[in-house]
Protein backbone atom coordinates (compact mmCIF):
# COMPACT_ATOMS: atom_id res chain seq x y z
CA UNK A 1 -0.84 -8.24 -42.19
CA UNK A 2 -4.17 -7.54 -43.42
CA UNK A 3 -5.79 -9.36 -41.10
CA UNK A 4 -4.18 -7.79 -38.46
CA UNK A 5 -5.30 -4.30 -39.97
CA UNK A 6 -8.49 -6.12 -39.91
CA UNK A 7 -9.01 -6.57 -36.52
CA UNK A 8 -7.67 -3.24 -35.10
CA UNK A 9 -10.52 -2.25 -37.64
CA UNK A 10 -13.11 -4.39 -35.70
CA UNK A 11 -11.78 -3.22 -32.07
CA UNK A 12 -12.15 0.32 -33.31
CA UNK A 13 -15.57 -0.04 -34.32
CA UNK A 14 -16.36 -2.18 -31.53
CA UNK A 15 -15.08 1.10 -28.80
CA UNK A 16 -16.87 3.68 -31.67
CA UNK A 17 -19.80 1.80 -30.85
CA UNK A 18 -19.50 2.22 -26.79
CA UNK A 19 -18.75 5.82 -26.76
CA UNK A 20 -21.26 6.05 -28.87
CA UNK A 21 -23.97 4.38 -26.41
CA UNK A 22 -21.80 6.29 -23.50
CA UNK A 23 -22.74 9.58 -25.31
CA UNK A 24 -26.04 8.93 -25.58
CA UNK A 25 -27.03 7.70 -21.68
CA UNK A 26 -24.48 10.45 -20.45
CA UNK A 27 -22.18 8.05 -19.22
CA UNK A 28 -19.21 10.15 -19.99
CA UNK A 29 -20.15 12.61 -17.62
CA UNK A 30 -18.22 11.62 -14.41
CA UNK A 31 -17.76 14.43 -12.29
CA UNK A 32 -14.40 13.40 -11.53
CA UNK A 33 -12.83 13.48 -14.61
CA UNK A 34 -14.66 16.81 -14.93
CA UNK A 35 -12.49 18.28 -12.73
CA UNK A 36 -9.52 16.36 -13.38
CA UNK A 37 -9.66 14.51 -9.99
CA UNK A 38 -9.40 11.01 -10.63
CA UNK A 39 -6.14 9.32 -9.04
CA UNK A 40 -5.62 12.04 -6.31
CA UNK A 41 -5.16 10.01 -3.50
CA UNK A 42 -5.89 12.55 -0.88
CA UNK A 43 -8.07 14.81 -1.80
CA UNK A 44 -10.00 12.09 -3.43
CA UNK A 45 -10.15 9.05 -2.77
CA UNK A 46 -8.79 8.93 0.84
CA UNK A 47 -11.39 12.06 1.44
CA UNK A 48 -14.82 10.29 -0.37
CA UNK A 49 -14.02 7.08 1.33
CA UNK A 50 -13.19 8.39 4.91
CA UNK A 51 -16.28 10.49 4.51
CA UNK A 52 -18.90 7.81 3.66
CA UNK A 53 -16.98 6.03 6.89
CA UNK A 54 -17.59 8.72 9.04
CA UNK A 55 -20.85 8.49 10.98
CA UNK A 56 -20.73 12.52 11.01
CA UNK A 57 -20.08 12.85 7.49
CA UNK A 58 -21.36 15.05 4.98
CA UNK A 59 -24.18 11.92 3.85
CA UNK A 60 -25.59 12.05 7.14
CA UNK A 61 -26.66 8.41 7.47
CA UNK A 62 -24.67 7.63 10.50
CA UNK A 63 -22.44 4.79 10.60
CA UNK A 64 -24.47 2.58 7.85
CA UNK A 65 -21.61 2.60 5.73
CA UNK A 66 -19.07 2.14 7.95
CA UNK A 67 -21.31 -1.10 9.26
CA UNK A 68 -21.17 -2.37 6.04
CA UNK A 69 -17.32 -1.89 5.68
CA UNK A 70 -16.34 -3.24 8.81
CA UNK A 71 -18.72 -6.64 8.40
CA UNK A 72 -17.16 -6.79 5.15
CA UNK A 73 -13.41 -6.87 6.23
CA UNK A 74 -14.50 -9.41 9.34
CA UNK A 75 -15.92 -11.77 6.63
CA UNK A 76 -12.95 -11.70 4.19
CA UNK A 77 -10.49 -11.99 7.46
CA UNK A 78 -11.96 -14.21 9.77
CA UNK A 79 -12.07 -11.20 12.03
CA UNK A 80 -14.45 -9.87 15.04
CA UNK A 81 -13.00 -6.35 15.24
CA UNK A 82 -15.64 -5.51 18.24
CA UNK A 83 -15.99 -1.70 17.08
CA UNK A 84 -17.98 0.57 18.87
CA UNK A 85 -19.66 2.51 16.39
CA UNK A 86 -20.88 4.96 18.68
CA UNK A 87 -17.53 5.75 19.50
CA UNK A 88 -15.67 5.53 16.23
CA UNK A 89 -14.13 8.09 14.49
CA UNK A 90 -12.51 8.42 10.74
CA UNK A 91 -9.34 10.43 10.50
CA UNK A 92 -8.23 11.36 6.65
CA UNK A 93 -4.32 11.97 6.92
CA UNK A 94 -3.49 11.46 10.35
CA UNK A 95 -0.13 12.78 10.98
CA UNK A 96 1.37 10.01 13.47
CA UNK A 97 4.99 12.48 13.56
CA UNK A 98 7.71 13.00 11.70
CA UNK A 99 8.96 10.23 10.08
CA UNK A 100 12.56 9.14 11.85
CA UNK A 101 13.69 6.32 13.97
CA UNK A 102 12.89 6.03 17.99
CA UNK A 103 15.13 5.49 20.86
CA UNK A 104 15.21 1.74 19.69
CA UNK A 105 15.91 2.68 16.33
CA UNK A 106 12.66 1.81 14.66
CA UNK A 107 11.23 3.64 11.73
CA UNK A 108 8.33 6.07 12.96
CA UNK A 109 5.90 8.65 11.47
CA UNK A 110 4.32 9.97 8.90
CA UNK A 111 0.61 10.38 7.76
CA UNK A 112 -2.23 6.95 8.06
CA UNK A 113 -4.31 8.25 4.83
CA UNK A 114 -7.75 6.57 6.60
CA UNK A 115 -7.44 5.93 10.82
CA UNK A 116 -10.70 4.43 12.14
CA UNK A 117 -10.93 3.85 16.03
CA UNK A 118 -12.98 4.10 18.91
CA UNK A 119 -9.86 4.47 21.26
CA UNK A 120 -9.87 0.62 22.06
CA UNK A 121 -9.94 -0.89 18.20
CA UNK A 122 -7.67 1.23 15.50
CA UNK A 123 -7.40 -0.08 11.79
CA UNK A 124 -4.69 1.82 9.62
CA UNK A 125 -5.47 1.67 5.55
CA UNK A 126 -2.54 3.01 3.52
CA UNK A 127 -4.12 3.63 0.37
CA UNK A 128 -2.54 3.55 -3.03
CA UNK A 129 -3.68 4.35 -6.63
CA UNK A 130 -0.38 4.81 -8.67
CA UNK A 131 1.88 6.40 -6.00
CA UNK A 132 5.23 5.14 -5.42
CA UNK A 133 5.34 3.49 -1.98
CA UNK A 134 7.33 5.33 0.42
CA UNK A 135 10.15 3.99 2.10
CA UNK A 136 9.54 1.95 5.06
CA UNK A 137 5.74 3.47 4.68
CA UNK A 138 3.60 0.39 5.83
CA UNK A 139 6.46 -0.67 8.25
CA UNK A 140 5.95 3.05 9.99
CA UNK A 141 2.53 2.79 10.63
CA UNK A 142 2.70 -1.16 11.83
CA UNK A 143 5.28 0.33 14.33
CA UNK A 144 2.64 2.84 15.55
CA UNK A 145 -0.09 0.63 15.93
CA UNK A 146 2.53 -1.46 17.79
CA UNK A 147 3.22 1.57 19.86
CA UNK A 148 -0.32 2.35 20.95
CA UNK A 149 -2.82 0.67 23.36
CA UNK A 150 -5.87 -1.32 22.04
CA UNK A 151 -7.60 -4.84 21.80
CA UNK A 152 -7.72 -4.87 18.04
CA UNK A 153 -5.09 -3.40 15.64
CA UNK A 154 -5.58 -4.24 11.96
CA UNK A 155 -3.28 -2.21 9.38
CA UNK A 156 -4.43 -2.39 5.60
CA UNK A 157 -3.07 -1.76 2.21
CA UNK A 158 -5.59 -0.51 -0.49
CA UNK A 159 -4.84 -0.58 -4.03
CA UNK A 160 -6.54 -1.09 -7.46
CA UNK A 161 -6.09 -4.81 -7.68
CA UNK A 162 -4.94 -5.67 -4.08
CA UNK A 163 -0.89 -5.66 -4.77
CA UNK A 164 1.99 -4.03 -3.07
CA UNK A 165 3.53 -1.85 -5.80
CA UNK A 166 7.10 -2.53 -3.94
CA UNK A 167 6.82 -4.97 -1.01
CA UNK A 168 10.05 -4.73 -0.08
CA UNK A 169 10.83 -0.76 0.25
CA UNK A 170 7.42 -0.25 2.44
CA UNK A 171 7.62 -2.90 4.68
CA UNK A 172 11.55 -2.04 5.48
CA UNK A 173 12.89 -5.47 3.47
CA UNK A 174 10.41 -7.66 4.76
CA UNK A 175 10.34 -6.93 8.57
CA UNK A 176 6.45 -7.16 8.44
CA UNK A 177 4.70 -10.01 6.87
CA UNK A 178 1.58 -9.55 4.84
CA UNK A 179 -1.22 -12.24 6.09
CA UNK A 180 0.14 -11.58 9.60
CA UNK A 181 0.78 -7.96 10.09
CA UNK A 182 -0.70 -6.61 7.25
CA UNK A 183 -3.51 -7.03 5.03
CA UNK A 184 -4.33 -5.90 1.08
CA UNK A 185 -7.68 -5.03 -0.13
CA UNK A 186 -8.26 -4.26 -3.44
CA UNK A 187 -10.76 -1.01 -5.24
CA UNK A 188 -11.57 -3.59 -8.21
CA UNK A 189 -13.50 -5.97 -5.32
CA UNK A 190 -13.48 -4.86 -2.10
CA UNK A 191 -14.22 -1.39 -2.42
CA UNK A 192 -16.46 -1.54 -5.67
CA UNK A 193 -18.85 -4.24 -3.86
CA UNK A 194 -18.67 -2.06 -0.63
CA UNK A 195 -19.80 1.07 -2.71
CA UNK A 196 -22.55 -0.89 -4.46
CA UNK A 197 -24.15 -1.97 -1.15
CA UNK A 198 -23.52 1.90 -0.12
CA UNK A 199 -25.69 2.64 -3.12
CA UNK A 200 -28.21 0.21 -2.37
CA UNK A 201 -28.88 1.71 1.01
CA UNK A 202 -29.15 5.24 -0.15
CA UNK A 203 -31.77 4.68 -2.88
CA UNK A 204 -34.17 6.93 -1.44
CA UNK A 205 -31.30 9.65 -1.39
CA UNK A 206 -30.96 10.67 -5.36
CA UNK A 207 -27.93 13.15 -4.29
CA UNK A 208 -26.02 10.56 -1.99
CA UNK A 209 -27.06 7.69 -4.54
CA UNK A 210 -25.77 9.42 -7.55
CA UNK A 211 -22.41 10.90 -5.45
CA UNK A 212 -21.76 7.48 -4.79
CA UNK A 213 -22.74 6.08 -8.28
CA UNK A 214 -19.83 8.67 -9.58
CA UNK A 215 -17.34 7.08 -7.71
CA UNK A 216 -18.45 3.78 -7.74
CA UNK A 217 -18.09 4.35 -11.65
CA UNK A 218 -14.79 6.02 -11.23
CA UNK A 219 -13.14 2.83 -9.74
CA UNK A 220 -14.84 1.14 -12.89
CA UNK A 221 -12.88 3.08 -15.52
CA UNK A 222 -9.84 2.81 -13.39
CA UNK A 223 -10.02 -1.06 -12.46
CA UNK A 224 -11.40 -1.56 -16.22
CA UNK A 225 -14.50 -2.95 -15.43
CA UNK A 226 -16.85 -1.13 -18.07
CA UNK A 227 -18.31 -4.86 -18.29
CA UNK A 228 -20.54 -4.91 -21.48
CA UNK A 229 -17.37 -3.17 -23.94
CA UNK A 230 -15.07 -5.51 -22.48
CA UNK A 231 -17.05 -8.85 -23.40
CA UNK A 232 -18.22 -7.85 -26.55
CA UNK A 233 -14.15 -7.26 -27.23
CA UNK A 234 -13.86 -11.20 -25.93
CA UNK A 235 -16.40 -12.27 -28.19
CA UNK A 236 -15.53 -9.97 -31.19
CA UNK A 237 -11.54 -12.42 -30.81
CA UNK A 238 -13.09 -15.82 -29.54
CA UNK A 239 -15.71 -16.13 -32.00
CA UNK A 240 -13.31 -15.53 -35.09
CA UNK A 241 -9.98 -18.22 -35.19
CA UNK A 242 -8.55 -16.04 -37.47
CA UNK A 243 -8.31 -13.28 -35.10
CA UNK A 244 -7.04 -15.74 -32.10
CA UNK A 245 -3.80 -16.59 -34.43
CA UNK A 246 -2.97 -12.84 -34.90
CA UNK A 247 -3.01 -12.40 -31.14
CA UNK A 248 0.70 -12.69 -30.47
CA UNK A 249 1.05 -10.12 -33.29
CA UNK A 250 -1.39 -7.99 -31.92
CA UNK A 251 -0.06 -8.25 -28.53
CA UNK A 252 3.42 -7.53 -29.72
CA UNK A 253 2.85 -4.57 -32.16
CA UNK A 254 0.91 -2.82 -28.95
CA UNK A 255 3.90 -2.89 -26.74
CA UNK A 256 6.29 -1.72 -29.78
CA UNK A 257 4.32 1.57 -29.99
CA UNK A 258 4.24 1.82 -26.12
CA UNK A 259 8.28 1.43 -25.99
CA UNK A 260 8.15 3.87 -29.18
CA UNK A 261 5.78 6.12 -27.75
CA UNK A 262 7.80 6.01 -24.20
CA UNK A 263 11.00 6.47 -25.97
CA UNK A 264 9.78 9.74 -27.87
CA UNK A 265 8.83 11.04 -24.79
CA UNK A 266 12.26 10.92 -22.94
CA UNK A 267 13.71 12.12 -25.68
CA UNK A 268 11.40 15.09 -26.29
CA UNK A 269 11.93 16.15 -22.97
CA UNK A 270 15.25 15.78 -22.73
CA UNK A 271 15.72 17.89 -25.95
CA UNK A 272 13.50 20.52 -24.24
CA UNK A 273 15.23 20.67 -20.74
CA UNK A 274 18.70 21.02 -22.94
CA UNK A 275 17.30 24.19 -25.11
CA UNK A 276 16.66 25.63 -21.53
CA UNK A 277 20.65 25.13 -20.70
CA UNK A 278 20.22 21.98 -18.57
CA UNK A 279 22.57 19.50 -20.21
CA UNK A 280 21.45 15.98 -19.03
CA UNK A 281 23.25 13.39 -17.33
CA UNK A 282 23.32 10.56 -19.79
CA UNK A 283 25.14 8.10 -18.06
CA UNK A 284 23.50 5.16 -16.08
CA UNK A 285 25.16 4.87 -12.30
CA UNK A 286 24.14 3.07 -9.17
CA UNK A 287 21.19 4.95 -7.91
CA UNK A 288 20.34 6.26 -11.31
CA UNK A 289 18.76 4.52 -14.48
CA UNK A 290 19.30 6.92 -17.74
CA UNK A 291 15.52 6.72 -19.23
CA UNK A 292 16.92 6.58 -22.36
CA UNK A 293 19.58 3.62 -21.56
CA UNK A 294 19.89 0.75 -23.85
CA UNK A 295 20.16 -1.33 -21.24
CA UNK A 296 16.91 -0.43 -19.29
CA UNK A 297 14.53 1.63 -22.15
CA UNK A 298 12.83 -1.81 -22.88
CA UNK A 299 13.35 -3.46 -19.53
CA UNK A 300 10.91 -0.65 -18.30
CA UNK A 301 7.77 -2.72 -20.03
CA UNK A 302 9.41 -6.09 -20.09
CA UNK A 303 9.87 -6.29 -16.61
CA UNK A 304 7.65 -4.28 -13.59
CA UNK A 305 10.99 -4.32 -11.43
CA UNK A 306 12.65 -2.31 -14.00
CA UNK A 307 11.25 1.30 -12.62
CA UNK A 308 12.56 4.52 -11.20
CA UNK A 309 13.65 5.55 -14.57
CA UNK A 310 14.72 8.60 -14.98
CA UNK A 311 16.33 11.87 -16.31
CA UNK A 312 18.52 14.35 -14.42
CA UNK A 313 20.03 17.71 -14.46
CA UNK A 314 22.45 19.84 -12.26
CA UNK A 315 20.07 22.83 -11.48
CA UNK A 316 23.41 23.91 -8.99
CA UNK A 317 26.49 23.52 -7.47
CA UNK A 318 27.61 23.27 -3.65
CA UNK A 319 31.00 22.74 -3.05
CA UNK A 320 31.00 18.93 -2.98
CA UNK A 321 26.85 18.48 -3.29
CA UNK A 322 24.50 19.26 -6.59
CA UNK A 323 21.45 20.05 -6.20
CA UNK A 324 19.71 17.87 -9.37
CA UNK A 325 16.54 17.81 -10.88
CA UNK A 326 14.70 14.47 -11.90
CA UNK A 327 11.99 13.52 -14.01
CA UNK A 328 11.17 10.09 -13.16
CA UNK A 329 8.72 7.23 -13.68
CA UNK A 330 7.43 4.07 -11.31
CA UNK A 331 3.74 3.67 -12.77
CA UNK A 332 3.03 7.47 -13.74
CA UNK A 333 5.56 9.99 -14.09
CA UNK A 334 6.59 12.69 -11.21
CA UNK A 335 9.73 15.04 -10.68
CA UNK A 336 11.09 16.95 -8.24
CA UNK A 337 14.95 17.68 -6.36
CA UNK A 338 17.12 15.72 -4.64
CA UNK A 339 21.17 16.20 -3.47
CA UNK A 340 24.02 14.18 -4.62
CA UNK A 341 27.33 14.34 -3.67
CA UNK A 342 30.65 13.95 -5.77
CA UNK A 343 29.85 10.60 -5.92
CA UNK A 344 26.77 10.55 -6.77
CA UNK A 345 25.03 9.15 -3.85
CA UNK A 346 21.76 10.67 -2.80
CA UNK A 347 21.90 12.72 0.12
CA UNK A 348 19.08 11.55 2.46
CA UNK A 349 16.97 14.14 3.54
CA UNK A 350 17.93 14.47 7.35
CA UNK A 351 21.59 14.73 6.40
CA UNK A 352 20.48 17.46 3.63
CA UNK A 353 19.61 19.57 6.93
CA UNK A 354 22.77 19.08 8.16
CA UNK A 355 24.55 20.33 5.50
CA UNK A 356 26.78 23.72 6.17
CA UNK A 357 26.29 25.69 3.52
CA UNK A 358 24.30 28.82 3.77
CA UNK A 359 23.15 28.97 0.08
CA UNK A 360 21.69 25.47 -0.11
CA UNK A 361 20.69 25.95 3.32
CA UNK A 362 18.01 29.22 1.92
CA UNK A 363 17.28 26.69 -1.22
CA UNK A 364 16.50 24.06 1.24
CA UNK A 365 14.17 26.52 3.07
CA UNK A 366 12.28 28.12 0.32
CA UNK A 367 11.18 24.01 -0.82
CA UNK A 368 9.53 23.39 2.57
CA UNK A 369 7.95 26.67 2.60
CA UNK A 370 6.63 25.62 -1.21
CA UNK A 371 5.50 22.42 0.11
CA UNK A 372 4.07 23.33 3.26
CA UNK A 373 1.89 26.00 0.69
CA UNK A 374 1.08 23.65 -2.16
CA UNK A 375 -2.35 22.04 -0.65
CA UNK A 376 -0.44 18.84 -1.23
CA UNK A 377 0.33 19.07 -4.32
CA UNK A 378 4.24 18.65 -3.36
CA UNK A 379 5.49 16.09 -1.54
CA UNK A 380 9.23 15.28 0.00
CA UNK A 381 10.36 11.58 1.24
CA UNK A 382 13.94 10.35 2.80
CA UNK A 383 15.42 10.83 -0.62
CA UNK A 384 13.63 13.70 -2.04
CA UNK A 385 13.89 17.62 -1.08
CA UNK A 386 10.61 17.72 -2.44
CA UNK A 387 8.80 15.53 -5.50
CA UNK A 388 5.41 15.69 -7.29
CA UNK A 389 3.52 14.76 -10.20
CA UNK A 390 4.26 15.80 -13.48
CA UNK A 391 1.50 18.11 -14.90
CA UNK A 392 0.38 16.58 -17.24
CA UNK A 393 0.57 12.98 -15.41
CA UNK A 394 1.24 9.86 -17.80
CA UNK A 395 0.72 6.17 -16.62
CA UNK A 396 3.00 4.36 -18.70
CA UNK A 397 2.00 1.06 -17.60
CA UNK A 398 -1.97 1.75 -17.92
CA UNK A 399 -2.61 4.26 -20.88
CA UNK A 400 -5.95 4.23 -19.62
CA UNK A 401 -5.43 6.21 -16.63
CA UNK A 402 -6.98 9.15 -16.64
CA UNK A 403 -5.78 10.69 -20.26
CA UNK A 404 -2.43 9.11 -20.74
CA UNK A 405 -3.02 7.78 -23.85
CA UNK A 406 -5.16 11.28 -24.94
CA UNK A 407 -1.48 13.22 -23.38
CA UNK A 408 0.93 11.31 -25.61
CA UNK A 409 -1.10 11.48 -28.63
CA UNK A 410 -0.31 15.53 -28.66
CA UNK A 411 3.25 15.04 -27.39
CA UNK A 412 5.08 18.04 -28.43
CA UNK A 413 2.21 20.12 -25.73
CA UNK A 414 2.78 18.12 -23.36
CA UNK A 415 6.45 18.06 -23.17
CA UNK A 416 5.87 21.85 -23.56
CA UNK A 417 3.42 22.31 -20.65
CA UNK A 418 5.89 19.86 -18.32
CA UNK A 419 8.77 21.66 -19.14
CA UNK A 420 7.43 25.12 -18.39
CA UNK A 421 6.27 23.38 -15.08
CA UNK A 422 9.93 22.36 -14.25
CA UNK A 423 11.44 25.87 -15.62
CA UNK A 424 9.00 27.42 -13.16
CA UNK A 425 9.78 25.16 -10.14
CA UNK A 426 13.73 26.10 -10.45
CA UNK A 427 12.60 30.15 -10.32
CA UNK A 428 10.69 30.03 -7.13
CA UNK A 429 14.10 27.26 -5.71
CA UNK A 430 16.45 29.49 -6.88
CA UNK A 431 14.85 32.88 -7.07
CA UNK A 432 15.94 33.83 -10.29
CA UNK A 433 13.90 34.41 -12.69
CA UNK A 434 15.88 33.74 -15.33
CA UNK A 435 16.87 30.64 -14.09
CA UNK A 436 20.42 30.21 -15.68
């Protein structure tokens, strides 16, 4: 055990050391984190990429950037996408309908986060940091591509390391293939070499060089490619045996403090959303995994198909519907309302509509006014009324992001500050100030 104690000691050191020499160059300073702003998809990433895309963007270098990006994707493709720059133009969110089914009953809508065309070539990138994947998402926008004319259609999936966080819910159980319909891309390569060539060409621009040297060092914290820590970590272990045999150990005792840590937190809150008069549901059921089920509570880190934990609450009854409010967790945590039935099946969305019943009807109306008003901050989906991040956000499968790891070390504020945030979202859904 000592040596174990031992090299936690030399790790600890070892990062002193770094944020140390971070301190002292100013590398801390990213003006992303400054503002909080570092996994926002939209405003964001989606935004600074589809800007340094746009010949007409804020850098105003013309389409040097988006020359870069476009040879890039031909070389890693085997592609000759033949667009014409002078004509192209970058979209950020373009809303492609409402998301339903057509005449021939296939799955339609919704928003492309980054649409580049010039009317004749169109390439789609769906772009992911830690958001769940929405259902039949990718399959949606294949369908519209498929809908529209054009020589060249290429739809793309952008995530930290190139993977499909659920292949099988975007894509509609596998009606599109990736390699043939689709293709990934990762930020940890594809993007990080793109920005560094982006950098290279605005060297004589300090403000565009350093914008881009923030982000490009923004995808570094989040892919975990701070290069010099990380192999002076591999050398610190490979260079002493001793500390190779206690790797299991290590490795193990790590993910008992994550479960440990994960399992406070679900309890925490769950003690919190009781003293407000919410008693939660603490049975597992089809369609619902009890976070803090013996069954699943360690599945959630043993296994990444273990997800959509989750606690619930009856904020209010319908005749035979609830309206219920979850806390949930995929990668990072988010909550929101749905509808159940008797049963406990999840009312989809569209059939929420349809739903006679003037109360839930007003409830119903006053959640797409608050998402229509949030700046994007809400969201809703075929299951959810409406669903968003919880404030603060925790990654429990990367501590690193952003400051997970900084928001579970002071856990009884932040179950605090996310249960005010729920206590406050049933007022303005039910009017009622005091809630119960």
């Amino acid at each position: 055990m000592s040596k174990l104690i031992q090299l936690f000691n030399d790790i600890h050191l070892l990062i002193e050391k770094y944020e140390q020499i971070r301190k002292e160059k100013g590398d801390n300073y990213n003006l992303f984190q400054v503002i909080n702003m570092t996994s926002d998809e939209t405003r964001v990433h989606s935004a600074m990429i589809a800007d340094l895309l746009n010949p007409e963007g804020l850098h105003q270098m013309g389409d040097i950037f988006l020359k870069l990006f476009i040879r890039k994707l031909e070389e890693l493709f085997k592609l000759e996408l033949n667009l014409d720059y002078g004509d192209a133009k970058i979209v950020c969110e373009k809303y492609i309908g409402l998301k339903t089914k057509d005449k021939e009953g296939k799955d339609i809508g919704g928003r492309i986060d980054i649409y580049i065309s010039d009317n004749t070539n169109h390439i789609a990138i769906e772009n992911k940091i830690y958001a769940t994947d929405q259902e039949n998402q990718l399959l949606r926008y294949h369908n519209y591509l498929e809908s529209i004319a054009g020589e060249n259609k290429l739809l793309l999936y952008l995530s930290l390391y190139g993977e499909i966080n659920d292949l099988e819910k975007t894509t509609g159980n596998n009606q599109i293939k990736e390699g043939e319909d689709f293709f990934t891309i990762s930020y940890s390569e594809f993007i990080l070499n793109w920005l560094e060539e982006c950098r290279t060409k605005a060297i004589d621009k300090p403000l565009i060089r350093e914008g881009i040297t923030h982000y490009r060092n923004l995808i570094k914290i989040l892919t975990h490619q701070m290069e010099n820590e990380k192999n002076d970590l591999i050398k610190l272990i490979k260079d002493n045996p001793k500390y190779i045999c206690f790797l299991p150990k290590y490795k193990d005792a790590i993910k008992e403090v994550e479960i440990s840590l994960y399992t406070d937190f679900w309890t925490k809150l769950e003690n919190a959303i009781q003293n407000q008069g919410y008693p939660i549901v603490k049975e597992s059921f089809d369609g619902y995994k009890y976070a803090l089920d013996k069954n699943y509570l360690r599945k959630y880190y043993e296994s990444n198909n273990c997800k959509y934990q989750s606690v619930e609450f009856v904020v209010e009854g319908f005749d035979e519907y609830r309206l219920m409010y979850s806390v949930q967790v995929d990668w990072r945590t988010y909550y929101g309302a749905l509808i159940r039935d008797n049963s406990n099946k999840i009312i989809p969305l569209k059939d929420a509509y349809e739903i006679e019943n003037p109360k839930l009807k007003t409830i119903i109306s006053r959640i797409d006014e608050m998402i229509q008003n949030s700046q994007n901050e809400y969201h809703s989906s075929s299951s959810w009324l409406f669903w968003k991040h919880t404030k603060p956000c925790i990654n429990f499968r990367d501590l690193n992001d952003g400051n997970s790891a900084s928001h579970l070390s002071d856990m009884n504020k932040t179950i605090e500050r996310i249960t005010k945030d729920i206590i406050d979202d049933i007022g303005v859904i039910r009017k009622d100030k005091s809630n119960k």
